[in-house]
Every structure is written in C-alpha cells, then in structure tokens.
C-alpha atoms as a PDB file:
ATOM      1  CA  UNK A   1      64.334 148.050 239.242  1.00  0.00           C
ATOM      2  CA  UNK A   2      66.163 150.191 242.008  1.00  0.00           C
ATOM      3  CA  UNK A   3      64.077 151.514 244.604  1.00  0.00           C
ATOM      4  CA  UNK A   4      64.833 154.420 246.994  1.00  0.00           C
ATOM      5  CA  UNK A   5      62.659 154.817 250.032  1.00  0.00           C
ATOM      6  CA  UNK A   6      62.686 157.873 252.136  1.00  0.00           C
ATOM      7  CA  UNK A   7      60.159 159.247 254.704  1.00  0.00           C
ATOM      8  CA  UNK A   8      59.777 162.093 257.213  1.00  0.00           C
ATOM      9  CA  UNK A   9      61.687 164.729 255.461  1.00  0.00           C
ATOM     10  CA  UNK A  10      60.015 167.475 257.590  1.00  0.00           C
ATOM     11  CA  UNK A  11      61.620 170.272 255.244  1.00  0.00           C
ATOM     12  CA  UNK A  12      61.964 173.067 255.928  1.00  0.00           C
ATOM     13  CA  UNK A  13      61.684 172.765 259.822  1.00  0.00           C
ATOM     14  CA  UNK A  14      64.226 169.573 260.726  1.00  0.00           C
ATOM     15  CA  UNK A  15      66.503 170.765 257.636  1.00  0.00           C
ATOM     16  CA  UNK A  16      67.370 173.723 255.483  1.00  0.00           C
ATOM     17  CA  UNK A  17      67.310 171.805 252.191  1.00  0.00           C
ATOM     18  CA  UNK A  18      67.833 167.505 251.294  1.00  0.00           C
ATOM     19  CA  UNK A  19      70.664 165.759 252.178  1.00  0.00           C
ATOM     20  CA  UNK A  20      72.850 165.881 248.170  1.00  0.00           C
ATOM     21  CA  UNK A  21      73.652 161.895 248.868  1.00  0.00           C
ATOM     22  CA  UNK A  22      69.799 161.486 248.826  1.00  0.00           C
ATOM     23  CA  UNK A  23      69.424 163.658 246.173  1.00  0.00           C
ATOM     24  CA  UNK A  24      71.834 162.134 243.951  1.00  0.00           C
ATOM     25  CA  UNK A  25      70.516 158.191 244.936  1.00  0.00           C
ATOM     26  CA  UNK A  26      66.721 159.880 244.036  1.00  0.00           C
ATOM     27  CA  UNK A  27      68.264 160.423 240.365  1.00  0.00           C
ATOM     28  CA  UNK A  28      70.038 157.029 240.061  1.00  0.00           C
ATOM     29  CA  UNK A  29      66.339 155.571 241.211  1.00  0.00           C
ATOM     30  CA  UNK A  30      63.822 153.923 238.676  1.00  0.00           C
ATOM     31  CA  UNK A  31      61.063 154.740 241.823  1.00  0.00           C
ATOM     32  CA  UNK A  32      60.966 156.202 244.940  1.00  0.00           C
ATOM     33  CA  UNK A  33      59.135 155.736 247.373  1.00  0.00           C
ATOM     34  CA  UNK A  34      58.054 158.334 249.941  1.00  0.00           C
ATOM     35  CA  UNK A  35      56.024 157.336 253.203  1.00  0.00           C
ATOM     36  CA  UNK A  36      54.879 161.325 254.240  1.00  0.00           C
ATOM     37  CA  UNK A  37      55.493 164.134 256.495  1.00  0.00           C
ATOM     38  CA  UNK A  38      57.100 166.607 253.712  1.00  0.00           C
ATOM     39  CA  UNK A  39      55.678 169.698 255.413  1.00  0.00           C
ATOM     40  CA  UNK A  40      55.824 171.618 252.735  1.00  0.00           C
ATOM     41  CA  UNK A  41      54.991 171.370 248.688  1.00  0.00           C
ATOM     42  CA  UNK A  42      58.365 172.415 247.757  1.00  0.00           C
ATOM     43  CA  UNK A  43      60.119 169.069 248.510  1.00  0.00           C
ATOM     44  CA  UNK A  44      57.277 167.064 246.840  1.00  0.00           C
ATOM     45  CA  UNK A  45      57.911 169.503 243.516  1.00  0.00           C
ATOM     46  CA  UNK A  46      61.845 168.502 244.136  1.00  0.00           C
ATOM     47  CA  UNK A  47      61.260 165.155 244.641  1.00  0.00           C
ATOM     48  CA  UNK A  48      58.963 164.889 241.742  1.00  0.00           C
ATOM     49  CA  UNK A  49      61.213 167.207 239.147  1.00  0.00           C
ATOM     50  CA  UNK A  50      64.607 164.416 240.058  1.00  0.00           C
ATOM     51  CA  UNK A  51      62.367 161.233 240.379  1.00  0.00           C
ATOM     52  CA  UNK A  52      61.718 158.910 237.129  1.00  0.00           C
ATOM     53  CA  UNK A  53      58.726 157.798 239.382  1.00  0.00           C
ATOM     54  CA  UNK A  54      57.659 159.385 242.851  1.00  0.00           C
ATOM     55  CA  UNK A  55      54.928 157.363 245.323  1.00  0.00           C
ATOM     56  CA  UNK A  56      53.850 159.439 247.669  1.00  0.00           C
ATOM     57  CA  UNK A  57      51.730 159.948 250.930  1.00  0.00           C
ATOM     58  CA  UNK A  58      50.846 162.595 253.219  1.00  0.00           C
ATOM     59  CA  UNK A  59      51.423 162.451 256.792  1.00  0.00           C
ATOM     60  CA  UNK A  60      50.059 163.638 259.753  1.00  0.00           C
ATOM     61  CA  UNK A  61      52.462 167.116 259.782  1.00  0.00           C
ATOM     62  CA  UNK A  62      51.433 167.269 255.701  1.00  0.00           C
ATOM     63  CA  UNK A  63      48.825 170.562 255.381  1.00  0.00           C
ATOM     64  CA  UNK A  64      45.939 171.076 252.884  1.00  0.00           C
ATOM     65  CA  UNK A  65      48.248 171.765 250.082  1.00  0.00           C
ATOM     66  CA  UNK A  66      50.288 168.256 250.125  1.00  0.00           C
ATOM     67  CA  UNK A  67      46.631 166.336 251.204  1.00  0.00           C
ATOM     68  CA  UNK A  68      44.936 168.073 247.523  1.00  0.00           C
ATOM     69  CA  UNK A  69      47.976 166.310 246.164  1.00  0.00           C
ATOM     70  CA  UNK A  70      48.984 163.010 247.531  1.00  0.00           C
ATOM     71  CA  UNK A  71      47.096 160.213 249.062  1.00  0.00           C
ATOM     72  CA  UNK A  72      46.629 158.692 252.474  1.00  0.00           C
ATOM     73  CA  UNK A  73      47.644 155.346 251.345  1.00  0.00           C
ATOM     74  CA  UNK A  74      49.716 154.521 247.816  1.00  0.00           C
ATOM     75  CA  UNK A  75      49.190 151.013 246.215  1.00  0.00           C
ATOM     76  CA  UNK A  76      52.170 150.808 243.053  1.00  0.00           C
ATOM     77  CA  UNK A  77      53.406 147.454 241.373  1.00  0.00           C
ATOM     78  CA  UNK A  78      57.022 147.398 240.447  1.00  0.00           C
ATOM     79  CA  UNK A  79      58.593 144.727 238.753  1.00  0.00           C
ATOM     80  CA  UNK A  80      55.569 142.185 240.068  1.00  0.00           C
ATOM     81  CA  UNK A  81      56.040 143.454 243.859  1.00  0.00           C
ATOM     82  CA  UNK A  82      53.138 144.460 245.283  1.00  0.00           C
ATOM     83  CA  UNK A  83      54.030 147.963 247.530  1.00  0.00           C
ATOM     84  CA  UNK A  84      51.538 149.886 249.749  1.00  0.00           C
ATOM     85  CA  UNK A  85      52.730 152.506 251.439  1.00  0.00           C
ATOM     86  CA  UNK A  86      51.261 154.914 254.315  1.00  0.00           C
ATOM     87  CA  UNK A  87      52.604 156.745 256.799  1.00  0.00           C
ATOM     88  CA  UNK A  88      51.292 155.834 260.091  1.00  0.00           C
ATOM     89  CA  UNK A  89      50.929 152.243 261.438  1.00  0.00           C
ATOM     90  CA  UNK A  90      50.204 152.331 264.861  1.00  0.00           C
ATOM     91  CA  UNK A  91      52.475 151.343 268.190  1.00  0.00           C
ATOM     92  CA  UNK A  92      55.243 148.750 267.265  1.00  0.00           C
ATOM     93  CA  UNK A  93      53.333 146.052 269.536  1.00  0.00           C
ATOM     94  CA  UNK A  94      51.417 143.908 266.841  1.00  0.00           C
ATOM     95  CA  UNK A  95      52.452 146.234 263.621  1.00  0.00           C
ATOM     96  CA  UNK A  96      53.009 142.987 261.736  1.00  0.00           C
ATOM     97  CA  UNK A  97      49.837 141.622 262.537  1.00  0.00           C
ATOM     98  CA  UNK A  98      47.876 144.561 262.167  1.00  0.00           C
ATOM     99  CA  UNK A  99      49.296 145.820 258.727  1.00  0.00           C
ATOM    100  CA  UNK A 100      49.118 142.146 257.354  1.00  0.00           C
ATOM    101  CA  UNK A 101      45.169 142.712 258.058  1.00  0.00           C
ATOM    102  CA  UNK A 102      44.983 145.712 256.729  1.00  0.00           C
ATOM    103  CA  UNK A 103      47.225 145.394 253.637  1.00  0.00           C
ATOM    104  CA  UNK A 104      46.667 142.013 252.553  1.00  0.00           C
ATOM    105  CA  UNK A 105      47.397 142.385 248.947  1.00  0.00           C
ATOM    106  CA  UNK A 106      50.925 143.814 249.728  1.00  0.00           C
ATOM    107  CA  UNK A 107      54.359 142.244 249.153  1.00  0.00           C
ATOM    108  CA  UNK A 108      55.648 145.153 251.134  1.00  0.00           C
ATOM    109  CA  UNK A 109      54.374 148.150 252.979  1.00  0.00           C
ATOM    110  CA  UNK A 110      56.736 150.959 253.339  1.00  0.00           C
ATOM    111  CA  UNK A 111      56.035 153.290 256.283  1.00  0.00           C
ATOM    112  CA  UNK A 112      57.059 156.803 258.513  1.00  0.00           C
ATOM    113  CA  UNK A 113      56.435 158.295 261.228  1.00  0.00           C
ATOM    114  CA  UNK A 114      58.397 157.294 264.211  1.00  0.00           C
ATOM    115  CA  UNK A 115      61.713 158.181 262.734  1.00  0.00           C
ATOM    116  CA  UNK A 116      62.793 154.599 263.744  1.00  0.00           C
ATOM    117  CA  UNK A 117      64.065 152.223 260.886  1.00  0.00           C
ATOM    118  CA  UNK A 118      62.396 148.955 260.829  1.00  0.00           C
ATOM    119  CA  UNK A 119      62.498 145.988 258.291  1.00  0.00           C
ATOM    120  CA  UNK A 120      60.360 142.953 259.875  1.00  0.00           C
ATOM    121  CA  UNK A 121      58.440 139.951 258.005  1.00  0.00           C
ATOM    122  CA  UNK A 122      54.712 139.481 259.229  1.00  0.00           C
ATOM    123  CA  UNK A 123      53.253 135.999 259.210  1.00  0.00           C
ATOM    124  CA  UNK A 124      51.846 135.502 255.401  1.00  0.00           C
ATOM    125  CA  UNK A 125      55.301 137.778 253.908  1.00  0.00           C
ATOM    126  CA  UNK A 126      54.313 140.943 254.453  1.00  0.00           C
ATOM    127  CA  UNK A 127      57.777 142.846 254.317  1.00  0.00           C
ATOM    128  CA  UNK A 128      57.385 145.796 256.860  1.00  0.00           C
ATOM    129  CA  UNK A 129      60.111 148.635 256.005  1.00  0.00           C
ATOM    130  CA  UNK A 130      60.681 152.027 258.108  1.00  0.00           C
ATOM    131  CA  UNK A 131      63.647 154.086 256.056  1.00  0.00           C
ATOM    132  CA  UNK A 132      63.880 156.178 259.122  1.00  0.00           C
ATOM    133  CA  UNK A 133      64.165 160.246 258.174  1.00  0.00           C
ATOM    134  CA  UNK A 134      67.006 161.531 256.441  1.00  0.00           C
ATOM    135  CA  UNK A 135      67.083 164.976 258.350  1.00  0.00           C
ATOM    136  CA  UNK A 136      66.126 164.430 261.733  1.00  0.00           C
ATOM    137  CA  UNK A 137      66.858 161.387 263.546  1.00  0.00           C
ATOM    138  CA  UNK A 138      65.132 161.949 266.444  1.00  0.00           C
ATOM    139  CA  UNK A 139      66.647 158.730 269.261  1.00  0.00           C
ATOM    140  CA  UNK A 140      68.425 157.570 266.521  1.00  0.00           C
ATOM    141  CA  UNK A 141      72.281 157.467 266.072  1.00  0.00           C
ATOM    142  CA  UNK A 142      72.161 158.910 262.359  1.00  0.00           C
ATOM    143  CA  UNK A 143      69.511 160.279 259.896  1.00  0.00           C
ATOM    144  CA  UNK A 144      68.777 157.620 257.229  1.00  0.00           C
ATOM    145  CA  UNK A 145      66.846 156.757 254.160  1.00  0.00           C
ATOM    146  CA  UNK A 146      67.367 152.459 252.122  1.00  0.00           C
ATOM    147  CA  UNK A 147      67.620 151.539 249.071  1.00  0.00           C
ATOM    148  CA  UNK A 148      65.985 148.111 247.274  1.00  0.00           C
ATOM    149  CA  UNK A 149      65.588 146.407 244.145  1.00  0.00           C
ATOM    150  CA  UNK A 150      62.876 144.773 242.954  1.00  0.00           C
ATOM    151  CA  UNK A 151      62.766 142.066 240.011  1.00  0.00           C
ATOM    152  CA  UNK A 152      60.683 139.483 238.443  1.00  0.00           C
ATOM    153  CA  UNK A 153      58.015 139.482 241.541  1.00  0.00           C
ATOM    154  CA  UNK A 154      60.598 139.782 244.419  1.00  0.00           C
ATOM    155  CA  UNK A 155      62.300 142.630 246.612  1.00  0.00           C
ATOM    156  CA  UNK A 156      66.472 142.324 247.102  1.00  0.00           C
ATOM    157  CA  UNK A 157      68.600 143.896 248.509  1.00  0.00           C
ATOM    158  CA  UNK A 158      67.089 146.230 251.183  1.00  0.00           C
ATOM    159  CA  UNK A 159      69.830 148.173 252.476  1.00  0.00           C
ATOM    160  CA  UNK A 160      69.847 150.888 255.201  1.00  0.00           C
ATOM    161  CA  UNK A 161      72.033 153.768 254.531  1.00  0.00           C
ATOM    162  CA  UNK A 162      73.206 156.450 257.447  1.00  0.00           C
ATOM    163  CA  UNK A 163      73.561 160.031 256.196  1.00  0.00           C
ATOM    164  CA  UNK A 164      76.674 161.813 257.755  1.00  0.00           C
ATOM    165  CA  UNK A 165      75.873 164.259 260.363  1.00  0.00           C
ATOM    166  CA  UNK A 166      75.031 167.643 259.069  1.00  0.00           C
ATOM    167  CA  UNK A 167      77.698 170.458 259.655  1.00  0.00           C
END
C-alpha cells in the first residue's frame, strides 16, 4: 500500500494553490495521510476529491468549519500498520517518550506542526514521522511532504521528498 503523508498546508495564506508534484503523488496514493493545519475547507475538499483514502486532523490554525469535519486525533489500519496521527506533540525534548505513552497502540504516529521533518523510533517501536509542510518551510532549506509503503504489518520505505522552490 503506498502512503503519502503531508501536513501544514496552510492554504491559502503560505501558498496560492498545492504544489502539482504533491498533487500528482496524492493520486498515485492508496492513502494519505494528513497531520492538520489546512486553514481552509477548500484543500480538505481537494484533497478528498484526488485521494482513494484521506486521514485527516485539524490543527491548531484549522477554524470551526475543518473542526465539524475532521478529528483531533485519527487512528487508521493499513495493511496491518497501526497509524495515529495528530497534529501537535509537544517540544522535541521527550516526544518519543511522551507519544509512546500516549499512543500506545500505534505502529506509527504521523505528526505537524513545527514545519520540521522528523522520523525517530521511540523505545517499544513507535515510528515518529514529521513530513514537514509542502508550502512553507519555515527554518527549513525546502518545503517537503514523504512518501511510505506499508505491507503485511510493516512500514518501508519512508522517504522524504523536497519540493522545488516556488517561482
């Protein structure tokens, strides 16, 4: 099953419209999997119109009309991998720790917010991935967004792509 996980879109305000290599990887996706701060319901309806399968949160910049519609947390098994996702964890000092107590029947938790990418293994296998944002990078050198497969109970091939700068 390929995965595509994405995060912090923050469109329209960071961006003017999705990034078309994102787009087209959304449409080559069995799931993807989206860790909040959309802003508005437009690029959930996108997301949702070129996705076989969307799993979705809201973040903190999400309003009432992307809260009536997605949840705070997202539990999905794909291929016998366990996901949560959310979009806030907390400072990076003791993230593993702290999501492994919080998310203890997760494989992997897939998470936003800080822009940063981050793929990190918490004591008991928790797999902690960050895609990063694909339209505003914030301290980051590029905007970015990964890509992962999952099969027969485990995740492969977690890959994190850079998006060219925009013109």
């Amino acid at each position: 099953m390929r995965l595509l996980l994405t995060s912090d879109t923050h469109l329209p305000r960071r961006a003017k419209q999705m990034p078309a290599e994102l787009l087209e990887r959304i449409e080559e996706a069995d799931a993807v999997l989206h860790a909040g701060d959309w802003v508005d319901t437009a690029t959930l309806d996108l997301l949702e119109a070129r996705s076989r399968r969307l799993i979705g949160v809201y973040g903190n910049n999400d309003g009432p009309a992307l809260r009536a519609r997605l949840p705070e947390v997202a539990h999905a098994e794909l291929s016998g991998v366990r996901f949560a996702v959310v979009h806030e964890t907390g400072p990076a000092r003791g993230r593993e720790q702290r999501c492994a107590a919080r998310f203890p029947e997760a494989d992997v938790l897939v998470f936003g917010h800080s822009h940063i990418p981050w793929d990190t293994e918490a004591r008991g296998g928790l797999r902690l991935l960050n895609p990063g944002s694909p339209t505003d990078r914030r301290r980051q050198p590029f905007c970015t967004y990964m890509t992962a497969e999952a099969a027969a109970g485990r995740l492969s091939g977690v890959t994190l792509h850079r998006l060219p700068p925009r013109r």
